[in-house]
C-alpha atoms as a PDB file:
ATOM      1  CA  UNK A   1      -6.588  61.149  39.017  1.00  0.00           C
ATOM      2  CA  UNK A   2      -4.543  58.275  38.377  1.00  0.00           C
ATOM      3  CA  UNK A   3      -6.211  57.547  34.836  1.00  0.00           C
ATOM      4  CA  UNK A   4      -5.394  61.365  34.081  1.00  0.00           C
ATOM      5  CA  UNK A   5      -1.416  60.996  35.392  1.00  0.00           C
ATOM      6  CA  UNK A   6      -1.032  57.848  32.885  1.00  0.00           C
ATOM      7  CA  UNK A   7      -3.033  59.522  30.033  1.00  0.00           C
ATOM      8  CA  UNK A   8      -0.268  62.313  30.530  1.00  0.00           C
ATOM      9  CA  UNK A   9       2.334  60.365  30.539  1.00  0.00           C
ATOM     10  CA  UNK A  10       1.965  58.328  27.621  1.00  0.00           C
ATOM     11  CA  UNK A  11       0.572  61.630  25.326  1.00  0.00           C
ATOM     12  CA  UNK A  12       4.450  62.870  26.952  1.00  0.00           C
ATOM     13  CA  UNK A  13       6.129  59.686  25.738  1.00  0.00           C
ATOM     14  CA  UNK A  14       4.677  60.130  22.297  1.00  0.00           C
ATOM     15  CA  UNK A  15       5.299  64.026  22.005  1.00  0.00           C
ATOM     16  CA  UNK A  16       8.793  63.010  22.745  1.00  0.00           C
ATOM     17  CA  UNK A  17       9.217  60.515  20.295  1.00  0.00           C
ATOM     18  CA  UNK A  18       7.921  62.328  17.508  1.00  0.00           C
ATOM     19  CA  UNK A  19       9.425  65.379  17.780  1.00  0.00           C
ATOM     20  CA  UNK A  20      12.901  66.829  17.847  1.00  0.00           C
ATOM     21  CA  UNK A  21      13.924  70.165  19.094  1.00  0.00           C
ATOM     22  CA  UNK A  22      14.812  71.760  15.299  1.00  0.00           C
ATOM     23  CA  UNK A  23      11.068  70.761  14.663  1.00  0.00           C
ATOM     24  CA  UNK A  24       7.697  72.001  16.803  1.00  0.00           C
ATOM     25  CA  UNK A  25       5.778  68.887  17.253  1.00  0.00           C
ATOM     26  CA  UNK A  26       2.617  68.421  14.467  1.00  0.00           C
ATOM     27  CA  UNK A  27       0.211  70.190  15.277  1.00  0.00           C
ATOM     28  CA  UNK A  28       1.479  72.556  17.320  1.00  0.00           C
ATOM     29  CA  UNK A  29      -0.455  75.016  17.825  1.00  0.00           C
ATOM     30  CA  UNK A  30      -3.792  73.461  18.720  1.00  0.00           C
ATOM     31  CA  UNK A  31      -1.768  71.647  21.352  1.00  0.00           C
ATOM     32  CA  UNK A  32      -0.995  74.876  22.598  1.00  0.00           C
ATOM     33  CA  UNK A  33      -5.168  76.021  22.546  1.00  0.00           C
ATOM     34  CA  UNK A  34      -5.832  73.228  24.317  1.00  0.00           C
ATOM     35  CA  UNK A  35      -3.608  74.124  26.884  1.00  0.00           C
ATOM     36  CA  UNK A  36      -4.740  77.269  27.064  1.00  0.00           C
ATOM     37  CA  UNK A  37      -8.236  75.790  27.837  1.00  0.00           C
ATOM     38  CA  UNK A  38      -6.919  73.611  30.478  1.00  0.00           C
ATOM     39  CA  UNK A  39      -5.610  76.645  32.160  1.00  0.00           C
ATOM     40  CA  UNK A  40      -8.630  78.795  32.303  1.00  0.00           C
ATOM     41  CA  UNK A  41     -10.668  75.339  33.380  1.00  0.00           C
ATOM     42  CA  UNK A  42      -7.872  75.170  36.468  1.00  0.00           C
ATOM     43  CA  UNK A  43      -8.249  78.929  37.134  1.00  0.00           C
ATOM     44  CA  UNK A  44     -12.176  78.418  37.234  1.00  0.00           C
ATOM     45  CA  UNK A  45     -12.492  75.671  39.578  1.00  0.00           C
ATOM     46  CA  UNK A  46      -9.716  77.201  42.052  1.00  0.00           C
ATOM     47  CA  UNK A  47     -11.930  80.225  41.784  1.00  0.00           C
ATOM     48  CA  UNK A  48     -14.964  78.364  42.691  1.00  0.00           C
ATOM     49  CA  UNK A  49     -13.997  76.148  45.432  1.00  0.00           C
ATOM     50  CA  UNK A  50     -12.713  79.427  47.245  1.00  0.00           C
ATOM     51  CA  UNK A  51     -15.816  81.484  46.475  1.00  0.00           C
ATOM     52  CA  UNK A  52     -17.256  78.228  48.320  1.00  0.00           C
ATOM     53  CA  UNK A  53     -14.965  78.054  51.185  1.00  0.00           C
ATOM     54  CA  UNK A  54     -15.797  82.538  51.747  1.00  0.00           C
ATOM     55  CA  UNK A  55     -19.890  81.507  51.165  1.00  0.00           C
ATOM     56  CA  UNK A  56     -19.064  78.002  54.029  1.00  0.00           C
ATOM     57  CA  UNK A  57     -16.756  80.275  56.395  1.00  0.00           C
ATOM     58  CA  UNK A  58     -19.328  83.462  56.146  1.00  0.00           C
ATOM     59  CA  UNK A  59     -22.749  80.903  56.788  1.00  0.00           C
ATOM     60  CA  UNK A  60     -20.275  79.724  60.272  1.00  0.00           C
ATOM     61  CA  UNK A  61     -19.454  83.307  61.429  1.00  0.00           C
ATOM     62  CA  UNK A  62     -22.331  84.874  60.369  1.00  0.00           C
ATOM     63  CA  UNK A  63     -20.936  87.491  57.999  1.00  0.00           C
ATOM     64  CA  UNK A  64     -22.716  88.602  54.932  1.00  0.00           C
ATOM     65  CA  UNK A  65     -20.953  87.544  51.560  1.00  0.00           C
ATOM     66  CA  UNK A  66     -20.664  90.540  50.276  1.00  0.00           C
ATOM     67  CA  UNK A  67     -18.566  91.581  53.300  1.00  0.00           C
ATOM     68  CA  UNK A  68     -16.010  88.563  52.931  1.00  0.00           C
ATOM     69  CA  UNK A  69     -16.003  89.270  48.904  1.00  0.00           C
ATOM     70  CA  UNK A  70     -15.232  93.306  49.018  1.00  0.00           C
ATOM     71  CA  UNK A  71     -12.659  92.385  51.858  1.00  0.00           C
ATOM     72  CA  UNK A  72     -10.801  89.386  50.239  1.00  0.00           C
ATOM     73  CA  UNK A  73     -10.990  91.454  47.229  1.00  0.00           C
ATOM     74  CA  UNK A  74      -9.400  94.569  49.241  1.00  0.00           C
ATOM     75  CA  UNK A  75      -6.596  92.014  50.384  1.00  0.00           C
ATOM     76  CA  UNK A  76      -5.724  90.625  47.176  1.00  0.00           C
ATOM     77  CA  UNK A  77      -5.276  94.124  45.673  1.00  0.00           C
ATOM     78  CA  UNK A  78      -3.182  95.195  48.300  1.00  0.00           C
ATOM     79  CA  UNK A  79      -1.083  92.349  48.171  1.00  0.00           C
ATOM     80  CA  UNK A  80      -1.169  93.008  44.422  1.00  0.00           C
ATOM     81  CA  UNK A  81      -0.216  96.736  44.630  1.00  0.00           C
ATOM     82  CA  UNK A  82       2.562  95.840  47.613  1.00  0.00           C
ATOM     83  CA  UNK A  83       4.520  93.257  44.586  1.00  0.00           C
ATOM     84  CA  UNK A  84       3.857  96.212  41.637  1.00  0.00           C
ATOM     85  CA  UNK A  85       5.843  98.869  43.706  1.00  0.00           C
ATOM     86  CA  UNK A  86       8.348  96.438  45.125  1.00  0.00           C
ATOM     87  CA  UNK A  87       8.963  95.507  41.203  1.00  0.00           C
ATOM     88  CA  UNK A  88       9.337  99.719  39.941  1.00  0.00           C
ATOM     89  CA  UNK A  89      11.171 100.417  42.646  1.00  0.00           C
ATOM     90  CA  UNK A  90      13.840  97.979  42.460  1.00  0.00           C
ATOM     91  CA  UNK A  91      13.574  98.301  38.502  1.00  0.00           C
ATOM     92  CA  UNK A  92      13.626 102.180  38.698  1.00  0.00           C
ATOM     93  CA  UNK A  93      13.804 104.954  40.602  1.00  0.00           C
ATOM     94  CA  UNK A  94      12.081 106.741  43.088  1.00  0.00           C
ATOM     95  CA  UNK A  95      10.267 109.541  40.646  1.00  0.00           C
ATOM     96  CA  UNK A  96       8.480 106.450  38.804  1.00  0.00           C
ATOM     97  CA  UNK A  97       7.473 104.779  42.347  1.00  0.00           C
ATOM     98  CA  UNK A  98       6.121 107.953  43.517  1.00  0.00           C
ATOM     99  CA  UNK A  99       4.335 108.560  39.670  1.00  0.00           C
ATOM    100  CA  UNK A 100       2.757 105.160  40.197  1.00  0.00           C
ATOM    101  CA  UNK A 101       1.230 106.492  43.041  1.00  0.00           C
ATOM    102  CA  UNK A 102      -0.642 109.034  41.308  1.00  0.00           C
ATOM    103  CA  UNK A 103      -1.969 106.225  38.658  1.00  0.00           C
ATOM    104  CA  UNK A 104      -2.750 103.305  40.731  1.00  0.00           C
ATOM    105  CA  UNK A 105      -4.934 104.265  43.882  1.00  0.00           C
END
């Protein structure tokens, strides 16, 4: 982790030298790929070590996986579909809320 932090940090220092802010740095738009990549790599292993923790937490309790999956999943969209009508509402008005309704189950 540490190796990563200093790798970072010195690829930073040179980014920063090199560049100016009238000018994108060379090669700027594989940088930007790669970060791309990074991102879905983070995503993936977040996604797996909690698809471990449901599979560790269902083998304690004794609950199927496909129980814990279709009810994290249930929460999640909630949650989800709680944040989307929060945002029309206080972006619109009431009509479009109660459209949304109709669209989104």
């Amino acid at each position: 982790m540490l190796y990563a932090l200093t790798i970072g940090l010195v690829a930073l220092a040179v980014v920063m030298t090199f560049s100016s802010p009238e000018k994108p740095p060379k090669w700027h738009k594989i940088r930007c790929v790669v970060g791309f990549i990074v991102a879905i790599a983070w995503i993936s292993t977040i996604a797996d070590e909690v698809v471990g923790i449901l599979r560790a937490f269902g083998a304690i309790v004794g609950v199927s996986e496909a129980i814990l999956g279709v009810t994290v999943f249930a929460m999640v969209h909630f949650k989800l579909s709680l944040a989307d009508r929060r945002a029309i509402l206080c972006r619109t008005s009431l009509r479009m809320l109660l459209s949304q309704e109709w669209v989104i189950p």
